[in-house]
PDB file of N, CA and C in Angstrom:
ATOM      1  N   UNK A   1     -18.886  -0.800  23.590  1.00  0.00           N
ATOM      2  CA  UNK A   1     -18.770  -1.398  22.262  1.00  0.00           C
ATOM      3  C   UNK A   1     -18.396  -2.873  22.433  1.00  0.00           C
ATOM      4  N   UNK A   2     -19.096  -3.930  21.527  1.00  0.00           N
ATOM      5  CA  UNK A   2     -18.603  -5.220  21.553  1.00  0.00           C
ATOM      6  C   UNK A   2     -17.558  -5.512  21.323  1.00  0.00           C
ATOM      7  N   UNK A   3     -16.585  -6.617  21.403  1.00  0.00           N
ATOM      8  CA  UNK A   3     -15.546  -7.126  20.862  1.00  0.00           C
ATOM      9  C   UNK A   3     -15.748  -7.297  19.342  1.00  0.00           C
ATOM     10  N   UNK A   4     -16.493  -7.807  18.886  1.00  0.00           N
ATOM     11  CA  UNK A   4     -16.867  -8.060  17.463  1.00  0.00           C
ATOM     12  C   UNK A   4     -16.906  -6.630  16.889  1.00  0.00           C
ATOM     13  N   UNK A   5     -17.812  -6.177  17.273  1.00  0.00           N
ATOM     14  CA  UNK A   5     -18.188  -4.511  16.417  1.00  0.00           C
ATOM     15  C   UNK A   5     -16.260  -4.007  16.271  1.00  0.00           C
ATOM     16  N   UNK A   6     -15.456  -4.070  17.243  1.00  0.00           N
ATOM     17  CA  UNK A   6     -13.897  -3.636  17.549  1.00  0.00           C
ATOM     18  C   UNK A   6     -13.346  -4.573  16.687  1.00  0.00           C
ATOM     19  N   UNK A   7     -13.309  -5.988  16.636  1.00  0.00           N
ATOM     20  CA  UNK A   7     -12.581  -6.636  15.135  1.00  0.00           C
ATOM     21  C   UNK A   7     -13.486  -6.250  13.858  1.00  0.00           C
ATOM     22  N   UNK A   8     -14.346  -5.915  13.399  1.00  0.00           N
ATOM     23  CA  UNK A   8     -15.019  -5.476  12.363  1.00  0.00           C
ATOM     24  C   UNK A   8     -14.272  -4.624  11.510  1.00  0.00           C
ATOM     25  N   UNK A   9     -14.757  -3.327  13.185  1.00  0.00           N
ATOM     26  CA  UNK A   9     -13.596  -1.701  12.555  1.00  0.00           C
ATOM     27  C   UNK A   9     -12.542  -2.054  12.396  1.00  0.00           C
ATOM     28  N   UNK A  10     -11.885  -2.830  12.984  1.00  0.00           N
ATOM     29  CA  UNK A  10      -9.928  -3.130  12.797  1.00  0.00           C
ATOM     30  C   UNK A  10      -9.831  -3.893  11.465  1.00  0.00           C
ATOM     31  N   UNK A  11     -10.776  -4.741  11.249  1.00  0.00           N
ATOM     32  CA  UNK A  11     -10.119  -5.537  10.019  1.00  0.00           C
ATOM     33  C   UNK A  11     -10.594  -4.298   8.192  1.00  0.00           C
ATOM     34  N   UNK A  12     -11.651  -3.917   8.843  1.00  0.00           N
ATOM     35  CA  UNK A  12     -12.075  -3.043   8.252  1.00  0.00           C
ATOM     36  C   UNK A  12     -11.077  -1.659   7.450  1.00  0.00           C
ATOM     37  N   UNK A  13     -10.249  -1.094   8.415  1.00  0.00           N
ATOM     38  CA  UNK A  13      -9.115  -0.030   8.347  1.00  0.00           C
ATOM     39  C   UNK A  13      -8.011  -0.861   7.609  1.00  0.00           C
ATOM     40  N   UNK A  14      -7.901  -2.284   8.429  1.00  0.00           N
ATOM     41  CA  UNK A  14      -6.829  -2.921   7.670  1.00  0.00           C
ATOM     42  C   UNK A  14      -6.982  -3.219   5.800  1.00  0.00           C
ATOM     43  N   UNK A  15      -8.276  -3.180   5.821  1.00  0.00           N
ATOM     44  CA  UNK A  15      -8.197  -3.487   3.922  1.00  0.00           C
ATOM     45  C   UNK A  15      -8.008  -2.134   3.687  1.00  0.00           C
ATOM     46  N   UNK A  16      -8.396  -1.472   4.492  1.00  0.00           N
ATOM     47  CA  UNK A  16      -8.490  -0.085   3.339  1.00  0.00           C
ATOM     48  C   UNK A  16      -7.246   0.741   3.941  1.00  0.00           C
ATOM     49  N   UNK A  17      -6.329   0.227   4.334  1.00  0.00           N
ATOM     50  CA  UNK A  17      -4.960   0.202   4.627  1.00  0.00           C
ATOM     51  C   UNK A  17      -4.096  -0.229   3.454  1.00  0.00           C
ATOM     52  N   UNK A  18      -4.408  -1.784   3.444  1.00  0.00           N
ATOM     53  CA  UNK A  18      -4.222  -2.546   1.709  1.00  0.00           C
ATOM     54  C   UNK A  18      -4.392  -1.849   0.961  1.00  0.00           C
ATOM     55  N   UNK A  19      -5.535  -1.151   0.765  1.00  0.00           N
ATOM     56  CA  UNK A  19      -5.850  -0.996  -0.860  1.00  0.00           C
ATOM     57  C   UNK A  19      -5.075   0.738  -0.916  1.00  0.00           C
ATOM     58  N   UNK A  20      -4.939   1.266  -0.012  1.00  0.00           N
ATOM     59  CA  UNK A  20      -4.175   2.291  -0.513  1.00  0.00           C
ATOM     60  C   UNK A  20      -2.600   1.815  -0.393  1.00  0.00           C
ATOM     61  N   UNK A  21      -2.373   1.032  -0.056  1.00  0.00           N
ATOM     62  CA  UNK A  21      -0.580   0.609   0.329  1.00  0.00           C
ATOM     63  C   UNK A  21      -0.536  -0.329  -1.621  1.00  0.00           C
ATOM     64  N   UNK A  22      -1.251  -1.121  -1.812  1.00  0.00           N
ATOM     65  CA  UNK A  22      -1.472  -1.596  -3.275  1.00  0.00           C
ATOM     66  C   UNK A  22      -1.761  -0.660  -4.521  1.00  0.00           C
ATOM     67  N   UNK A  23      -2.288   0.912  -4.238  1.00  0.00           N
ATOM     68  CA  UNK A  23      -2.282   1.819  -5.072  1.00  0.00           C
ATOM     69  C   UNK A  23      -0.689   2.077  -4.984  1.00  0.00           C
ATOM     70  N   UNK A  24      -0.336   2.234  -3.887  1.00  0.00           N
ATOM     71  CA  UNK A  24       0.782   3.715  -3.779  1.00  0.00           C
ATOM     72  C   UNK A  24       2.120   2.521  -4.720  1.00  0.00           C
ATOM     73  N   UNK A  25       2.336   1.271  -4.481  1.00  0.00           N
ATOM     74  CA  UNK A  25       2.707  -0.074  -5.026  1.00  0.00           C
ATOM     75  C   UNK A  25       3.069   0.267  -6.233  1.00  0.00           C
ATOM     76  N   UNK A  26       1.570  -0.049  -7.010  1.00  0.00           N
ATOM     77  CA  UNK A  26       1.460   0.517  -8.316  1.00  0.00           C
ATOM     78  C   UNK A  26       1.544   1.477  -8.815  1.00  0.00           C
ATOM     79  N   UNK A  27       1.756   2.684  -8.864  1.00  0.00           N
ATOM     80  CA  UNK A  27       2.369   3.819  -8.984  1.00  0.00           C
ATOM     81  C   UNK A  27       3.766   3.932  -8.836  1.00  0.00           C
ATOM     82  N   UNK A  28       3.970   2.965  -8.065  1.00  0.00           N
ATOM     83  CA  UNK A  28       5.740   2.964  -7.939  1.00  0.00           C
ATOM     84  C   UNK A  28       6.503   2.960  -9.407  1.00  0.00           C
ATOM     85  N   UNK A  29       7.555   3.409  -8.900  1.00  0.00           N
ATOM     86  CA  UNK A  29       8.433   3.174  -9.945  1.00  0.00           C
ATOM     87  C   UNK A  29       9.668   2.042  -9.996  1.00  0.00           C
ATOM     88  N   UNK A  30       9.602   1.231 -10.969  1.00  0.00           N
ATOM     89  CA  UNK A  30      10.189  -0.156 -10.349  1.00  0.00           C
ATOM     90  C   UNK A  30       9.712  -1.268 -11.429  1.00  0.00           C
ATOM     91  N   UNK A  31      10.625  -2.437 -11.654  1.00  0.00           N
ATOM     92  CA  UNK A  31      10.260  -3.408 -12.537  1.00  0.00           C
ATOM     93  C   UNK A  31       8.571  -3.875 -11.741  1.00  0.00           C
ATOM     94  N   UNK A  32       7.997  -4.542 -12.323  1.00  0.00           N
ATOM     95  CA  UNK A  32       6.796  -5.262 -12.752  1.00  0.00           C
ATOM     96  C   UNK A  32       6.393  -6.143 -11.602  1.00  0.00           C
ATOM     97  N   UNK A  33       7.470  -7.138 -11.503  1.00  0.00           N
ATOM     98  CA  UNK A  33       7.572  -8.515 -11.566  1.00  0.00           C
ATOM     99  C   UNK A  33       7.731  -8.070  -9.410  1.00  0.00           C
ATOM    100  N   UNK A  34       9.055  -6.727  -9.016  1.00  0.00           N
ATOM    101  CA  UNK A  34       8.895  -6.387  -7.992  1.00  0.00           C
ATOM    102  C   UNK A  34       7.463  -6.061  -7.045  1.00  0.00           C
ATOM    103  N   UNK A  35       6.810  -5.129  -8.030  1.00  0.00           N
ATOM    104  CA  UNK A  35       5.561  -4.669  -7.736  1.00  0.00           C
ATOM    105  C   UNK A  35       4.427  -5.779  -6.877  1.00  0.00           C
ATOM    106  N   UNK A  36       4.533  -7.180  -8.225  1.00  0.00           N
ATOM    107  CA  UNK A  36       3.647  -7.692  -8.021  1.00  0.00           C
ATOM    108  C   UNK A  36       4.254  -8.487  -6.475  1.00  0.00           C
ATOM    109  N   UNK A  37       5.035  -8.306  -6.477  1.00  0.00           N
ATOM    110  CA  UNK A  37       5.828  -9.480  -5.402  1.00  0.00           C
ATOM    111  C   UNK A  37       5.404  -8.604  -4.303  1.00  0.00           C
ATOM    112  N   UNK A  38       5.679  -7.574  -3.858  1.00  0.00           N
ATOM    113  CA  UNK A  38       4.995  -6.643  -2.876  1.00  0.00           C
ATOM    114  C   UNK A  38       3.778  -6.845  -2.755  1.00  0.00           C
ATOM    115  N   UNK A  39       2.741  -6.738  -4.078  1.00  0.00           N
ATOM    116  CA  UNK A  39       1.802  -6.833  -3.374  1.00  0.00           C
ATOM    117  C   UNK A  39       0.886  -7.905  -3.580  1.00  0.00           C
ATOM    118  N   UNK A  40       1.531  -8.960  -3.938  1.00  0.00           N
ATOM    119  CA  UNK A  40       1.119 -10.382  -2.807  1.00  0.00           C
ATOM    120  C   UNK A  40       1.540 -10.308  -1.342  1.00  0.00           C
ATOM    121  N   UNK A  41       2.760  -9.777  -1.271  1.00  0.00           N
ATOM    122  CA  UNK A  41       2.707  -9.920   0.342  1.00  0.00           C
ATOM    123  C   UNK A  41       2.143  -9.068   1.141  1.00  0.00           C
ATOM    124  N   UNK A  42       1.530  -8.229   0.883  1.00  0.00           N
ATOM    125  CA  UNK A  42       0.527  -7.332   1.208  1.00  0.00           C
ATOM    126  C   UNK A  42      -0.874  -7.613   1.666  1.00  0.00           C
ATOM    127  N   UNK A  43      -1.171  -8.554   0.635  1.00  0.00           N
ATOM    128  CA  UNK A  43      -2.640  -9.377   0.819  1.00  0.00           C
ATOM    129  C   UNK A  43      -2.423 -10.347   1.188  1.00  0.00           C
ATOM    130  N   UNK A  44      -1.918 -11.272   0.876  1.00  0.00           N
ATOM    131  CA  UNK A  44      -1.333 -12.601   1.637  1.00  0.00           C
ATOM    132  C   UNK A  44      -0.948 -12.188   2.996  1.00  0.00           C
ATOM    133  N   UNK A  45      -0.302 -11.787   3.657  1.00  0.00           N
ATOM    134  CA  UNK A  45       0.389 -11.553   5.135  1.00  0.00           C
ATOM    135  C   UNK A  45      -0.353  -9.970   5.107  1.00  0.00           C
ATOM    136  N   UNK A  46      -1.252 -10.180   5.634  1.00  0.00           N
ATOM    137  CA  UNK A  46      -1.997  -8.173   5.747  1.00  0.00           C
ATOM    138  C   UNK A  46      -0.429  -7.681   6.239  1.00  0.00           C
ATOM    139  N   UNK A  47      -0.649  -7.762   7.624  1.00  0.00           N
ATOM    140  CA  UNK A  47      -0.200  -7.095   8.595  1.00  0.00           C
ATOM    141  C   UNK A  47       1.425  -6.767   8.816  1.00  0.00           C
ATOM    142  N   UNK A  48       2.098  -7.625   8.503  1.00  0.00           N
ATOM    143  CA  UNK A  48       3.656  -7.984   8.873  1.00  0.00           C
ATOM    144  C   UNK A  48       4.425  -7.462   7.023  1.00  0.00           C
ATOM    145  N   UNK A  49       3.280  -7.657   5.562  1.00  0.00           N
ATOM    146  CA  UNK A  49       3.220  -7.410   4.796  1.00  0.00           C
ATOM    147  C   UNK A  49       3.373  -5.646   4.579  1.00  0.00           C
ATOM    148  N   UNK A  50       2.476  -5.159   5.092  1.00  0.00           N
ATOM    149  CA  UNK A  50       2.329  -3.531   5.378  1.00  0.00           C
ATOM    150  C   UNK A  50       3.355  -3.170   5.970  1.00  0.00           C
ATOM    151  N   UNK A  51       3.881  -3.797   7.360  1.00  0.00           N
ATOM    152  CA  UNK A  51       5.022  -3.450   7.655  1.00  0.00           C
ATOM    153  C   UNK A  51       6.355  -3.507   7.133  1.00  0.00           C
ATOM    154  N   UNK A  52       6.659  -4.577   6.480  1.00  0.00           N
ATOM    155  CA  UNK A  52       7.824  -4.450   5.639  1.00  0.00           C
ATOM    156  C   UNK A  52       7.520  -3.919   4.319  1.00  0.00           C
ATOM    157  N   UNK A  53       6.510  -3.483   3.814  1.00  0.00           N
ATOM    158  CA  UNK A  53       6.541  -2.701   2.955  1.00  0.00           C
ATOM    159  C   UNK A  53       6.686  -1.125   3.423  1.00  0.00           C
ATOM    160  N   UNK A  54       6.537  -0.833   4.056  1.00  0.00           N
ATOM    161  CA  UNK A  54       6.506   0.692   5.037  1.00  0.00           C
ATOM    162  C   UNK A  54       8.221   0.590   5.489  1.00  0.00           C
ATOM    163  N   UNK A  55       8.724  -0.164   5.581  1.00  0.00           N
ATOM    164  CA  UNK A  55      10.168  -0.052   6.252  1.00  0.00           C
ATOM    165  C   UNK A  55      10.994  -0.426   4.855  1.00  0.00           C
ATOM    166  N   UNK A  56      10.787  -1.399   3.622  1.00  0.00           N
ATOM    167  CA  UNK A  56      11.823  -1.346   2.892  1.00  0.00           C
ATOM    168  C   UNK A  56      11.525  -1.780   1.329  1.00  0.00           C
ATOM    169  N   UNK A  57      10.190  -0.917   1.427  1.00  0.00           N
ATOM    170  CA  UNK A  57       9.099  -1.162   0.007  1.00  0.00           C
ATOM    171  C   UNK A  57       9.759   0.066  -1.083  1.00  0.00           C
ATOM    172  N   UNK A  58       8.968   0.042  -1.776  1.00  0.00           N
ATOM    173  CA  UNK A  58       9.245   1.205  -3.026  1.00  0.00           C
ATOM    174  C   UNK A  58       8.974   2.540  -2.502  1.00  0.00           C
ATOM    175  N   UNK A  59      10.382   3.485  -2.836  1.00  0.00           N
ATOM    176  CA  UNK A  59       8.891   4.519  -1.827  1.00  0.00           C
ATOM    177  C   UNK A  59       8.982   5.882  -2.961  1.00  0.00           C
ATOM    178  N   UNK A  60       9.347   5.794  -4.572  1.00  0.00           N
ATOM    179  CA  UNK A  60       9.013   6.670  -5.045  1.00  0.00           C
ATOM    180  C   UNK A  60       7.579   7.029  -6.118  1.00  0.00           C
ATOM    181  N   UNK A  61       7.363   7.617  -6.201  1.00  0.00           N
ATOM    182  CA  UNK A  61       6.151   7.680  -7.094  1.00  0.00           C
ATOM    183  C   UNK A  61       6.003   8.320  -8.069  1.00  0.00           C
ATOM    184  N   UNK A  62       5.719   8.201  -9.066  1.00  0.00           N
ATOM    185  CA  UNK A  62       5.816   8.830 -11.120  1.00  0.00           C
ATOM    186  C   UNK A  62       5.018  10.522 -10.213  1.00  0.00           C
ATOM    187  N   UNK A  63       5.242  11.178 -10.519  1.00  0.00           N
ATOM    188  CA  UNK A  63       5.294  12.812 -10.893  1.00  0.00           C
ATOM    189  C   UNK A  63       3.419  12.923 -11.058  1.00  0.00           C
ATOM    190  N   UNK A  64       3.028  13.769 -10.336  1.00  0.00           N
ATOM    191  CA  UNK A  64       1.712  14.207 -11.084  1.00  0.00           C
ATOM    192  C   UNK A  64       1.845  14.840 -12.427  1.00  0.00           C
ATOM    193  N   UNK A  65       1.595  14.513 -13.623  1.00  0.00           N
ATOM    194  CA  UNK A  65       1.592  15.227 -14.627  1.00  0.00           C
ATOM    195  C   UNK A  65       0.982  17.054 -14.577  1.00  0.00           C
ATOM    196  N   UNK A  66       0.108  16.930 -13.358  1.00  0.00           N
ATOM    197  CA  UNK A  66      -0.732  18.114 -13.889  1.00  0.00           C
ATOM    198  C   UNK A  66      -0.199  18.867 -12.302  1.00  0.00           C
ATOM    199  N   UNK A  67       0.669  19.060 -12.030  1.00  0.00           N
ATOM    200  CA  UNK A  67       1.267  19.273 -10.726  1.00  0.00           C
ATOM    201  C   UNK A  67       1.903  20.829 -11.072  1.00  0.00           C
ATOM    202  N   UNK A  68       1.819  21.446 -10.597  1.00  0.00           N
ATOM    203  CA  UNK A  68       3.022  22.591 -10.675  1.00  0.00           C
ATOM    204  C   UNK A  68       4.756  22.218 -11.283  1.00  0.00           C
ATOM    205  N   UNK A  69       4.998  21.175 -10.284  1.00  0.00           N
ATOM    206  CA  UNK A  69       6.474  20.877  -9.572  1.00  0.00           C
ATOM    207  C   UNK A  69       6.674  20.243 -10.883  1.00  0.00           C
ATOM    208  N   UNK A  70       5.894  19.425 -11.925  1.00  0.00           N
ATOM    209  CA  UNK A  70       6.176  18.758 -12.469  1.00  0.00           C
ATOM    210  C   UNK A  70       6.720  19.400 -14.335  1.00  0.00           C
ATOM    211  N   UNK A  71       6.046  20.699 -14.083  1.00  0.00           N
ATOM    212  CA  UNK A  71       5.928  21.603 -15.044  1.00  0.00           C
ATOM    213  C   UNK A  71       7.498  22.106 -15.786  1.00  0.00           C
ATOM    214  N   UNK A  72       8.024  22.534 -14.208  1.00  0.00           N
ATOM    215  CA  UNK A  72       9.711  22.606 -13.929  1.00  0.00           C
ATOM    216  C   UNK A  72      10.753  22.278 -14.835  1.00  0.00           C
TER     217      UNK A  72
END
């Protein structure tokens, strides 16, 4: 495999790394203004962004409405 074809796939995983780390974000539970601040640094700084969001980001998430657990 080329070097190129290998940064392609890597940068490749990395957005779609983003875009589920920017869902799970938004779903958070948490003022607004936090959210958005996360996830500028998310897209702005990919990498170091993901990581401090993974070590000291939001980490709860609103309830599936249609969930069993949520029924409770």
């Amino acid at each position: 495999m080329q070097t190129e074809t290998i940064w392609i796939v890597l940068a490749a995983v990395l957005v779609l790394v983003e875009l589920w780390a920017i869902n799970k974000v938004r779903k958070a539970e948490g003022k607004s203004s936090n959210k958005l601040v996360w996830m500028v640094v998310i897209v702005f700084v990919p990498l170091f962004g993901l990581i401090a969001w993974a070590l000291a980001g939001p980490k709860h998430t609103d309830p599936n409405p249609h969930s069993p657990q949520a029924r409770q």
